[in-house]
PDB file of N, CA and C in Angstrom:
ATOM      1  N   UNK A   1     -11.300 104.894 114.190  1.00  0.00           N
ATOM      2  CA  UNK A   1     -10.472 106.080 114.114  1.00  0.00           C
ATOM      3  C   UNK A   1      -9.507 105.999 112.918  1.00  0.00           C
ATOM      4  N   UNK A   2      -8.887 105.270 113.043  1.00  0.00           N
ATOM      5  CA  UNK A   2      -8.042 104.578 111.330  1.00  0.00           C
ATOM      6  C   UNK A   2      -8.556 104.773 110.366  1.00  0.00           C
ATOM      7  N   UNK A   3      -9.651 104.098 110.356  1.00  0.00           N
ATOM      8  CA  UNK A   3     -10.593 104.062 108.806  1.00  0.00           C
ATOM      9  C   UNK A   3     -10.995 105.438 108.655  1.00  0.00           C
ATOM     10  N   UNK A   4     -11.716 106.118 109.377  1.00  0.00           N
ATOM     11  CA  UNK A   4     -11.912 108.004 109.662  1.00  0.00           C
ATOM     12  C   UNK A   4     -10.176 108.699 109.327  1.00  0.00           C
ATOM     13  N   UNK A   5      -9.350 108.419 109.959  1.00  0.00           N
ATOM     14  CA  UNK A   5      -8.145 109.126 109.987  1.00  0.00           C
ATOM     15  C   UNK A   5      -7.600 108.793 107.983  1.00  0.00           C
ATOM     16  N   UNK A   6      -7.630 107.476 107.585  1.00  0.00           N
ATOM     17  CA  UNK A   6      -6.898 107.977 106.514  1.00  0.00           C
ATOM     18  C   UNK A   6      -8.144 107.640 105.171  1.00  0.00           C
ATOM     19  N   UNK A   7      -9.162 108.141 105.297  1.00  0.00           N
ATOM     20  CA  UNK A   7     -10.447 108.534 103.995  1.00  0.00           C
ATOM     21  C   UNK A   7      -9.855 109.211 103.507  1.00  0.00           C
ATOM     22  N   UNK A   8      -9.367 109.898 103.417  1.00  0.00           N
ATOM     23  CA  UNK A   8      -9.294 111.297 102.888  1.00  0.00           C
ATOM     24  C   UNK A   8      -7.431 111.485 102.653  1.00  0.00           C
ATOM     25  N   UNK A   9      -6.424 110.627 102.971  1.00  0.00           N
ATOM     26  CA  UNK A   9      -5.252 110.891 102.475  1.00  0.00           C
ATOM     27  C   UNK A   9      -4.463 109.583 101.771  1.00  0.00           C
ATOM     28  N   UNK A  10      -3.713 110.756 100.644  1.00  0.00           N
ATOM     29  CA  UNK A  10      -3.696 110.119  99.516  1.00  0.00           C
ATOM     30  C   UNK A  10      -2.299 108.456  99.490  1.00  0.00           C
ATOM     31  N   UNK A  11      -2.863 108.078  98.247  1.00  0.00           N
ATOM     32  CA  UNK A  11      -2.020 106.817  98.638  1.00  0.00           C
ATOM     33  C   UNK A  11      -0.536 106.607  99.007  1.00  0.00           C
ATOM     34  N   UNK A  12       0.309 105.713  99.802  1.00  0.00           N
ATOM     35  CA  UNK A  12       1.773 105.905 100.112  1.00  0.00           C
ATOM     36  C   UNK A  12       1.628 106.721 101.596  1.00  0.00           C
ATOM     37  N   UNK A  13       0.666 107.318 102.167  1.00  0.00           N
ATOM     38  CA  UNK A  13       0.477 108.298 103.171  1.00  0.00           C
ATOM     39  C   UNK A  13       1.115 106.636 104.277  1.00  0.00           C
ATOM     40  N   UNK A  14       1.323 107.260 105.190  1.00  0.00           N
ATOM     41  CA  UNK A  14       1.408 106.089 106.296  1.00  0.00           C
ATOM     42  C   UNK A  14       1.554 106.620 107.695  1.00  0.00           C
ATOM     43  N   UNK A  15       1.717 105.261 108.640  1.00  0.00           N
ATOM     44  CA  UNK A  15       1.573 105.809 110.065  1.00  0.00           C
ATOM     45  C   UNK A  15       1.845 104.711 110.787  1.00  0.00           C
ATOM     46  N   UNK A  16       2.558 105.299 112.280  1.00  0.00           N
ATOM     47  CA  UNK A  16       4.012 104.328 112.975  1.00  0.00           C
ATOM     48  C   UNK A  16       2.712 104.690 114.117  1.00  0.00           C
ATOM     49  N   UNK A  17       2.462 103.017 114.658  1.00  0.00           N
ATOM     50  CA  UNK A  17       1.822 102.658 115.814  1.00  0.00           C
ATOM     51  C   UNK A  17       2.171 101.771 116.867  1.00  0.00           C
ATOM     52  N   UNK A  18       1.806 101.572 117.924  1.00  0.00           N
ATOM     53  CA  UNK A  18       1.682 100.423 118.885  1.00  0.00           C
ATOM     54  C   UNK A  18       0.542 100.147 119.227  1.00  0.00           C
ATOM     55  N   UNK A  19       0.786  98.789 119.423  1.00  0.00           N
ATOM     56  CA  UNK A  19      -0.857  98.333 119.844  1.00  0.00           C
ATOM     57  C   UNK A  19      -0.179  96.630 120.901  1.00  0.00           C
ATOM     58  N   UNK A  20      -1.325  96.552 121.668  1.00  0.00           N
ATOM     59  CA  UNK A  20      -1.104  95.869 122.872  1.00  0.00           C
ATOM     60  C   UNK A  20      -1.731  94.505 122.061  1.00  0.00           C
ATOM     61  N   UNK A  21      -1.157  93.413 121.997  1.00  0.00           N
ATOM     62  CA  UNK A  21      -1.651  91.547 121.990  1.00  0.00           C
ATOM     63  C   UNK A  21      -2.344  91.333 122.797  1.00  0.00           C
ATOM     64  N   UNK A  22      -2.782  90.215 122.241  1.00  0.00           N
ATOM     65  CA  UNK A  22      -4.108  89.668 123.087  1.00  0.00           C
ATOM     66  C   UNK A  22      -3.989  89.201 124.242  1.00  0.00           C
ATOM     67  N   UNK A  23      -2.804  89.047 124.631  1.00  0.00           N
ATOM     68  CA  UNK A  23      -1.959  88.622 126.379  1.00  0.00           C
ATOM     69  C   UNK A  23      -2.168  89.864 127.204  1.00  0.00           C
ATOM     70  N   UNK A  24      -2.689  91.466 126.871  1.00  0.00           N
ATOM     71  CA  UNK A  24      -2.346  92.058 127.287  1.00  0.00           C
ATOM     72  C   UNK A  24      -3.283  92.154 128.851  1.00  0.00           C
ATOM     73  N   UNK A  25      -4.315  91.611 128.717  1.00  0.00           N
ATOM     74  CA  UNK A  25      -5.406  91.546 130.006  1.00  0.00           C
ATOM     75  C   UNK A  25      -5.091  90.083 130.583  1.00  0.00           C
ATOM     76  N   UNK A  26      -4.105  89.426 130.530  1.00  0.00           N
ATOM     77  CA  UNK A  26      -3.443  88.277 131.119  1.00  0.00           C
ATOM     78  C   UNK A  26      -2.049  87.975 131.675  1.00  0.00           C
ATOM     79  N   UNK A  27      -1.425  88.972 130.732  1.00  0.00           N
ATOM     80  CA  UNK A  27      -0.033  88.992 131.150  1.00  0.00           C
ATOM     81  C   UNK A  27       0.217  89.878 132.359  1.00  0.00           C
ATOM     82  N   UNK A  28       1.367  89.248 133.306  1.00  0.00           N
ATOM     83  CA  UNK A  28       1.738  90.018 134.449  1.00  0.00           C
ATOM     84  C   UNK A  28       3.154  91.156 133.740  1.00  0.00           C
ATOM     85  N   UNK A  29       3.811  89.930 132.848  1.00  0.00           N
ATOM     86  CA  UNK A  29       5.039  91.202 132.731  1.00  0.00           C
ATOM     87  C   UNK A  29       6.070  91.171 133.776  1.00  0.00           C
ATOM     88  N   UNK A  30       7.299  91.755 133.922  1.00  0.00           N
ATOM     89  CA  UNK A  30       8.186  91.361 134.817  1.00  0.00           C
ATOM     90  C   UNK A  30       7.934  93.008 135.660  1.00  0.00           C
ATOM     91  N   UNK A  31       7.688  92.150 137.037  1.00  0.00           N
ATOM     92  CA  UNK A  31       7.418  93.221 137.955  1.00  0.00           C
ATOM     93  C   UNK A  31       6.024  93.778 138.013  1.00  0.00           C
ATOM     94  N   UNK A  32       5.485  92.691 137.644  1.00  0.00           N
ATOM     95  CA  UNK A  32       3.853  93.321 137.011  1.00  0.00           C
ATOM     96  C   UNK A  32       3.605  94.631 135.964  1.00  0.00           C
ATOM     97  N   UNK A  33       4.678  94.869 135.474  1.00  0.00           N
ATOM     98  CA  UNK A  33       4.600  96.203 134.939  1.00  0.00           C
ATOM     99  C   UNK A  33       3.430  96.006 133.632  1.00  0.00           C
ATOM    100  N   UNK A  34       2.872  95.055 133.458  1.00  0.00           N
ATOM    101  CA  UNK A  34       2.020  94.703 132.302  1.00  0.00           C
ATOM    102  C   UNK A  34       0.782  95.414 133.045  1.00  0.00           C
ATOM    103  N   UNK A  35       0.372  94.488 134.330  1.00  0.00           N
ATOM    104  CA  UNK A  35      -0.755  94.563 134.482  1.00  0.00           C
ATOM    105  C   UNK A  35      -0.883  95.927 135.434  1.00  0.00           C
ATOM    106  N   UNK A  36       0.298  96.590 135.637  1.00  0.00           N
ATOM    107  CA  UNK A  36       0.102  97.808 136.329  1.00  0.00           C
ATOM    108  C   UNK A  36       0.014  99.057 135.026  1.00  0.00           C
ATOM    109  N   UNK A  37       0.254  98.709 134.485  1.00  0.00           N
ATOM    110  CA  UNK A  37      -0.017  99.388 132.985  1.00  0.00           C
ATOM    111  C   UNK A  37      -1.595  99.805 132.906  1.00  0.00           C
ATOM    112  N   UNK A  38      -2.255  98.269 132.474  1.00  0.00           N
ATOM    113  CA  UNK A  38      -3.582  98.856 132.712  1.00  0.00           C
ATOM    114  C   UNK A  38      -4.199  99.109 133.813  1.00  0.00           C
ATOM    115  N   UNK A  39      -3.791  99.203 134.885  1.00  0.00           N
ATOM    116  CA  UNK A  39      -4.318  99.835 136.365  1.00  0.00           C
ATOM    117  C   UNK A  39      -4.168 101.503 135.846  1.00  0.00           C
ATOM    118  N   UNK A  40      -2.688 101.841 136.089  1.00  0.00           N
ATOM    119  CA  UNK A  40      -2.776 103.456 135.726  1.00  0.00           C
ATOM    120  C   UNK A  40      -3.490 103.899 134.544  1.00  0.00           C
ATOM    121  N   UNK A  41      -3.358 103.206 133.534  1.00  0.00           N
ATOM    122  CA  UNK A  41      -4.230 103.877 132.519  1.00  0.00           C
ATOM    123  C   UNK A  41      -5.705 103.925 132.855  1.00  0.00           C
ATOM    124  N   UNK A  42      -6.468 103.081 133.272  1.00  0.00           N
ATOM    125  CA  UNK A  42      -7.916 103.597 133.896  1.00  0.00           C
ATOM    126  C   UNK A  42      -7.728 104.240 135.334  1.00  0.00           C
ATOM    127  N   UNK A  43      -7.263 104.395 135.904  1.00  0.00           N
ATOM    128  CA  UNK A  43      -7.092 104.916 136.651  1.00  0.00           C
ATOM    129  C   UNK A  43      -6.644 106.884 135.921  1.00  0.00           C
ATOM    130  N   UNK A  44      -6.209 107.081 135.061  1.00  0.00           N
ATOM    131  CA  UNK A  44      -6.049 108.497 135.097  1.00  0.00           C
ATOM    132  C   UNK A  44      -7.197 108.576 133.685  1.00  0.00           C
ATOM    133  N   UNK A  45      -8.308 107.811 133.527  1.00  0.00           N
ATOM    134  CA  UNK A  45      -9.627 107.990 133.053  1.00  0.00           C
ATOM    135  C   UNK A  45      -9.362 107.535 131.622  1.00  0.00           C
ATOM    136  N   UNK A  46      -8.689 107.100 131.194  1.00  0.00           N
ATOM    137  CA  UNK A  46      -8.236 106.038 130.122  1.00  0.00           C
ATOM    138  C   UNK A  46      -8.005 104.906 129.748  1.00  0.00           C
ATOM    139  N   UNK A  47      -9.224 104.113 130.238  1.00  0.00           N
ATOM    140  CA  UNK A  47      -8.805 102.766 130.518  1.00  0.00           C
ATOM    141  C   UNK A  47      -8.108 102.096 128.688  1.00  0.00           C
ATOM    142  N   UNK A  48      -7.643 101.030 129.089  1.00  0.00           N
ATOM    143  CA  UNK A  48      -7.523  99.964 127.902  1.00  0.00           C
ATOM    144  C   UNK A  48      -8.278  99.218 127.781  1.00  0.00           C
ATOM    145  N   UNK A  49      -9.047  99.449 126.808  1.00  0.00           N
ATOM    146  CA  UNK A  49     -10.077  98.651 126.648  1.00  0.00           C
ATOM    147  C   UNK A  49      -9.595  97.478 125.735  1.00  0.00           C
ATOM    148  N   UNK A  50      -8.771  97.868 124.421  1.00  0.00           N
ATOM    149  CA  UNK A  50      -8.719  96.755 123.491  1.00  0.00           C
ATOM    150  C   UNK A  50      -6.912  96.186 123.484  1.00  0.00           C
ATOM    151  N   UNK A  51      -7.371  94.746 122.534  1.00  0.00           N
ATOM    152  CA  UNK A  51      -5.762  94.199 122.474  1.00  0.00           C
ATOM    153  C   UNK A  51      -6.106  93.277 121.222  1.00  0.00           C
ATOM    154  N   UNK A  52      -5.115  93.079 120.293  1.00  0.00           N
ATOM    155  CA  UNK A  52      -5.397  92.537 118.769  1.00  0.00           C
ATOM    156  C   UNK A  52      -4.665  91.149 118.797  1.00  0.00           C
ATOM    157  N   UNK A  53      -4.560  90.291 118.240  1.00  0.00           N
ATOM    158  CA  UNK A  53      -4.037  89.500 117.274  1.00  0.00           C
ATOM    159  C   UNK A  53      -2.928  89.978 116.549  1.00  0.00           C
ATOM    160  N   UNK A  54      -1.964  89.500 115.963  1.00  0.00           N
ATOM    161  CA  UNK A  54      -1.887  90.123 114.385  1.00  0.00           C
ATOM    162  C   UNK A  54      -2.691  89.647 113.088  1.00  0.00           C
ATOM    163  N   UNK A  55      -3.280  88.727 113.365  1.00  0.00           N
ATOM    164  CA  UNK A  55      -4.460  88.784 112.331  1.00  0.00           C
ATOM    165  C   UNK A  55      -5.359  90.154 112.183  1.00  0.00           C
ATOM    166  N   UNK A  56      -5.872  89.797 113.692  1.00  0.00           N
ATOM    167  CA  UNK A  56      -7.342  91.062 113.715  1.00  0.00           C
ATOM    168  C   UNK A  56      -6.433  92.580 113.250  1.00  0.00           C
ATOM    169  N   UNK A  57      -5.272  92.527 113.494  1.00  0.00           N
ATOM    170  CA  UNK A  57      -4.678  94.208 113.675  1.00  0.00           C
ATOM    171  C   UNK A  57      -4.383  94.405 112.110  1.00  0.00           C
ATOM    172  N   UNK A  58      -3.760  92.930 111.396  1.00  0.00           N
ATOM    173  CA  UNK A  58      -3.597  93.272 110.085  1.00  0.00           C
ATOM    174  C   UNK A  58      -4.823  92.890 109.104  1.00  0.00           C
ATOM    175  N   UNK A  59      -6.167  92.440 109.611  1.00  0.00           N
ATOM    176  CA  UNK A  59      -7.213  92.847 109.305  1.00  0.00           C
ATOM    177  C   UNK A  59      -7.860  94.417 109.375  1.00  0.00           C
ATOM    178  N   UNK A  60      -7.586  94.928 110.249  1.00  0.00           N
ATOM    179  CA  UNK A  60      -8.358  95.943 110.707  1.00  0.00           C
ATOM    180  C   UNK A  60      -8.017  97.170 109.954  1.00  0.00           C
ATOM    181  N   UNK A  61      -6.583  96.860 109.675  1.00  0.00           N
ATOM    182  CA  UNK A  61      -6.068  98.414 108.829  1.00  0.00           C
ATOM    183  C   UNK A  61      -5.818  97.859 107.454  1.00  0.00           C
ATOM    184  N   UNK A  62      -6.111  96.390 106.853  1.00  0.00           N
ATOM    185  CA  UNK A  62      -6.401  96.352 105.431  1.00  0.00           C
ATOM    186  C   UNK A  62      -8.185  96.991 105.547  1.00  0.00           C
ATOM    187  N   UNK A  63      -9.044  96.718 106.002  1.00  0.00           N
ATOM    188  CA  UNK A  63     -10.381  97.280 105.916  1.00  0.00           C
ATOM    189  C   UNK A  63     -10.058  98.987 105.714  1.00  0.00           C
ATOM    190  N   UNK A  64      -8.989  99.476 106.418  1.00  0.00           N
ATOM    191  CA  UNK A  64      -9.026 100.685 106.385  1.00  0.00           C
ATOM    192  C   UNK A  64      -8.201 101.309 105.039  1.00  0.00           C
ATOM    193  N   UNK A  65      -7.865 100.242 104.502  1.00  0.00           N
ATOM    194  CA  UNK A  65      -6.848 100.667 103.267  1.00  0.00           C
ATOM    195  C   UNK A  65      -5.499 100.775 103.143  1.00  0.00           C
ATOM    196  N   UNK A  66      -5.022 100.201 104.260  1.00  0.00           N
ATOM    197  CA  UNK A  66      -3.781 100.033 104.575  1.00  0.00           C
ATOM    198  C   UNK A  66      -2.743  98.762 104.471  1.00  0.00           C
ATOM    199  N   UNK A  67      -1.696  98.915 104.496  1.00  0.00           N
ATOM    200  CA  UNK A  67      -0.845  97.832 104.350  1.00  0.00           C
ATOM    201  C   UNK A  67       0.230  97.320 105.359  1.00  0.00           C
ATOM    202  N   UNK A  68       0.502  96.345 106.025  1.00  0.00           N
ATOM    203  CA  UNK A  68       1.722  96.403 107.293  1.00  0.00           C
ATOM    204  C   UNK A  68       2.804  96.548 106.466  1.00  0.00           C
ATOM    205  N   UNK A  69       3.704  97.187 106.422  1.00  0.00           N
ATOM    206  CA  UNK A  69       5.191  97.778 105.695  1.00  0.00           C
ATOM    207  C   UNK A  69       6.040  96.984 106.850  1.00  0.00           C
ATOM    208  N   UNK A  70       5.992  96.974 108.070  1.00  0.00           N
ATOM    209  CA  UNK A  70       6.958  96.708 108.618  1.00  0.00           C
ATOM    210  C   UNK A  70       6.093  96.464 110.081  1.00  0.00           C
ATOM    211  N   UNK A  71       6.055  95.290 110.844  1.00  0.00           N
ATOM    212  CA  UNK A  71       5.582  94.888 112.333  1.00  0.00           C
ATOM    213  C   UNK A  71       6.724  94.319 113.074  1.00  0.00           C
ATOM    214  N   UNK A  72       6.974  94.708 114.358  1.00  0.00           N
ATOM    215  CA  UNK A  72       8.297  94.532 115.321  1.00  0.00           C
ATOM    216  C   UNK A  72       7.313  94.127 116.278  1.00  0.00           C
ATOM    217  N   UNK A  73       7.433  92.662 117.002  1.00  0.00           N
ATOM    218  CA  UNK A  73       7.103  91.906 117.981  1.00  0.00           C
ATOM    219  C   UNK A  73       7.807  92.567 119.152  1.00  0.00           C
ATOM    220  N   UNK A  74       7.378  92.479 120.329  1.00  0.00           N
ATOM    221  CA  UNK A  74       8.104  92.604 121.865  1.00  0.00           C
ATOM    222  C   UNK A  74       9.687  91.727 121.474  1.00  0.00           C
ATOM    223  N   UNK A  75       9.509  90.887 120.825  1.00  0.00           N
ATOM    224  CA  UNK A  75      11.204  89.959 120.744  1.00  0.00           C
ATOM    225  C   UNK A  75      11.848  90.718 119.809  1.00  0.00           C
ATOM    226  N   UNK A  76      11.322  91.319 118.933  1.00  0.00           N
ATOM    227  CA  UNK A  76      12.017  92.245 117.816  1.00  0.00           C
ATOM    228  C   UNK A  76      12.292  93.233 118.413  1.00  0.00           C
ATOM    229  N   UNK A  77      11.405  93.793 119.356  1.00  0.00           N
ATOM    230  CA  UNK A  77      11.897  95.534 119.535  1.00  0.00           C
ATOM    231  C   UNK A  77      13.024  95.432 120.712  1.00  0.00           C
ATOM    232  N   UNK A  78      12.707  94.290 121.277  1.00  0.00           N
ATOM    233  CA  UNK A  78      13.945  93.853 122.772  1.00  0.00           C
ATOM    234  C   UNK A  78      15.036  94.024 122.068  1.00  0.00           C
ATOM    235  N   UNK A  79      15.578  93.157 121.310  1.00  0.00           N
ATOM    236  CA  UNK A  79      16.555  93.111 119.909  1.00  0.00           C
ATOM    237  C   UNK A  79      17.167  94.316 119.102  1.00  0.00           C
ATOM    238  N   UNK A  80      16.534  94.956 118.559  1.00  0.00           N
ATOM    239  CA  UNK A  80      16.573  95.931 118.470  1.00  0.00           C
ATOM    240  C   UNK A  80      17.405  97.335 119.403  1.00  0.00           C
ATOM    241  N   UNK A  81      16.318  96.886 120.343  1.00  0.00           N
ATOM    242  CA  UNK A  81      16.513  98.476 121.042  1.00  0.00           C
ATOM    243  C   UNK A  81      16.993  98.050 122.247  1.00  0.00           C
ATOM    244  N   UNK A  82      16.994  96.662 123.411  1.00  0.00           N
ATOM    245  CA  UNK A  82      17.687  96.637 124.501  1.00  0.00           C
ATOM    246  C   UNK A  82      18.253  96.162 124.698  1.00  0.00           C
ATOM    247  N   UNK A  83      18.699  94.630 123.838  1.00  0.00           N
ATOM    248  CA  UNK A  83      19.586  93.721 124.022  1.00  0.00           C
ATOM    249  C   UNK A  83      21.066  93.977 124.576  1.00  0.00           C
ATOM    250  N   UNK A  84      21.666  94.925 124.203  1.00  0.00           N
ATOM    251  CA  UNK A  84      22.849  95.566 124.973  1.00  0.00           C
ATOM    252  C   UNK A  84      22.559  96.424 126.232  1.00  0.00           C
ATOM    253  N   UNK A  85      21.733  96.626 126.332  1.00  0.00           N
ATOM    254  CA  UNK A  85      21.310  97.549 127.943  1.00  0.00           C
ATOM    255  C   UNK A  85      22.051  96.685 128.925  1.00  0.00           C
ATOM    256  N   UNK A  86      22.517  97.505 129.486  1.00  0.00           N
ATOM    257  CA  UNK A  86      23.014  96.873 131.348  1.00  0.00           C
ATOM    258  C   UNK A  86      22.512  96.869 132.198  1.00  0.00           C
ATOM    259  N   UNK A  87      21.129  98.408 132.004  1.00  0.00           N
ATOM    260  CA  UNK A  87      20.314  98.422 133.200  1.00  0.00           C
ATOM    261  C   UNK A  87      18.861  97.506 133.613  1.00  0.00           C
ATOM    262  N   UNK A  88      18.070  98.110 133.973  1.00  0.00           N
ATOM    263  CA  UNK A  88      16.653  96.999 133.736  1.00  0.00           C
ATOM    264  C   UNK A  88      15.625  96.892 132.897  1.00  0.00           C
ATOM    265  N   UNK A  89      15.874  97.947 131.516  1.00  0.00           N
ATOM    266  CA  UNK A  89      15.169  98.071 131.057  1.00  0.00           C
ATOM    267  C   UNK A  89      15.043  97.224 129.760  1.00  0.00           C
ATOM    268  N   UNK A  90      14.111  96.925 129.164  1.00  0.00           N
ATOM    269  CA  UNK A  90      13.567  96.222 128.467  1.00  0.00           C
ATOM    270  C   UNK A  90      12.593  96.722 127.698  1.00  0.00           C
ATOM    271  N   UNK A  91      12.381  95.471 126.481  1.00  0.00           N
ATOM    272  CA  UNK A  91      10.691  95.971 125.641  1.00  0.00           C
ATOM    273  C   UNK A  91       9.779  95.434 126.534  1.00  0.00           C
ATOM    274  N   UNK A  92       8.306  95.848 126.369  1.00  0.00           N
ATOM    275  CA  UNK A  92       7.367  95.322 126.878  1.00  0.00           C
ATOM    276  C   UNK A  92       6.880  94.505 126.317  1.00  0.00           C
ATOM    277  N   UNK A  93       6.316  93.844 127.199  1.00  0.00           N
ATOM    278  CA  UNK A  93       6.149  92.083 126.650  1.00  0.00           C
ATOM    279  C   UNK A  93       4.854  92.330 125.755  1.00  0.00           C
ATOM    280  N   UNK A  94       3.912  92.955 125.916  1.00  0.00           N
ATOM    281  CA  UNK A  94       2.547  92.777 125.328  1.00  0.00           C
ATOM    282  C   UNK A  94       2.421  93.644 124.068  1.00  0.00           C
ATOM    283  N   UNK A  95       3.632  94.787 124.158  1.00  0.00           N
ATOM    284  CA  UNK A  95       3.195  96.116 122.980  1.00  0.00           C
ATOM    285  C   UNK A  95       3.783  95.539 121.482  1.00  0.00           C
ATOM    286  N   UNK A  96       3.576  95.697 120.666  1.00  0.00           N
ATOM    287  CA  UNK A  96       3.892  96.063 118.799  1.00  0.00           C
ATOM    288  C   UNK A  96       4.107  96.806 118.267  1.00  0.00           C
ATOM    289  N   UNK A  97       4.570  97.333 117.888  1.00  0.00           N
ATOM    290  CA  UNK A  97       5.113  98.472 116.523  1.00  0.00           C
ATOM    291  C   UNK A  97       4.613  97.712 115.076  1.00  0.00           C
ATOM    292  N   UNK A  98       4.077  98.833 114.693  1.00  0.00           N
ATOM    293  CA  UNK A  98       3.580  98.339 113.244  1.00  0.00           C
ATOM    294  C   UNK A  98       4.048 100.099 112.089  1.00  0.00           C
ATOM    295  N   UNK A  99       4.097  99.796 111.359  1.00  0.00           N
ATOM    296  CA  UNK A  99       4.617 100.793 110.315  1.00  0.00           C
ATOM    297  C   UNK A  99       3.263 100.088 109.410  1.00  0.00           C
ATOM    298  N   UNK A 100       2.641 100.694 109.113  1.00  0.00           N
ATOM    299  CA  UNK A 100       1.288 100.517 108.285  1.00  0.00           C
ATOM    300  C   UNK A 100       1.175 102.205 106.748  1.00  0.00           C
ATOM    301  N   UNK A 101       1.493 101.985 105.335  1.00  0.00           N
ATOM    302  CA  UNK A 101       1.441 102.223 104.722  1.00  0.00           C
ATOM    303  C   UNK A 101      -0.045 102.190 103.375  1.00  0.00           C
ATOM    304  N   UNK A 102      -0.975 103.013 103.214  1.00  0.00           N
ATOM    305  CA  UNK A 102      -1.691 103.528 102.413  1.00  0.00           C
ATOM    306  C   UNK A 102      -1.864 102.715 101.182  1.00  0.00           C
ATOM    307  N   UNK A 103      -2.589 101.709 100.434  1.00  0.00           N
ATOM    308  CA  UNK A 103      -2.672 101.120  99.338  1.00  0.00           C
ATOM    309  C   UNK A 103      -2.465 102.316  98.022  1.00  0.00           C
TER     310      UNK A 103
END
């Protein structure tokens, strides 16, 4: 879908993703919320089928012509975005943020 999605747009074009690690069909997650993750998602006919590396992920979108500009780990985005929270919320342990930019 990547490699199809950016054929055709021009260089500098880019695009803000998440994608699930290779823990993601192993990890429970706190409260199971990992592995209840992929329960509901096949369950409403969407299963998860895949989960990357950051090798394979920053393989996969150099094949497509792309570049990682910027990747935020589950410890980066916790940091980021919840470390001051009071309530229960948190990053998820298995997801990534990648900012991937156009050669």
């Amino acid at each position: 879908m990547i490699h199809h999605l950016f054929a055709k747009v021009p260089a500098g074009s880019s695009i803000i993703l998440d994608y699930a690690d290779e823990n993601l069909f192993v990890e429970n997650g706190t409260s199971n919320r990992v592995q209840n993750m992929v329960k509901m998602a096949a369950a409403s006919g969407e299963p998860m089928k895949a989960c990357f590396s950051y090798d394979e992920i920053e393989k996969l979108l150099e094949q497509s012509g792309l570049l990682i500009y910027e990747h935020l780990s589950p410890a980066a985005i916790h940091d980021l975005y919840f470390r001051h929270r009071t309530d229960y919320l948190s990053a998820f342990e298995t997801i990534h943020y990648i900012h991937a930019i156009k050669k």
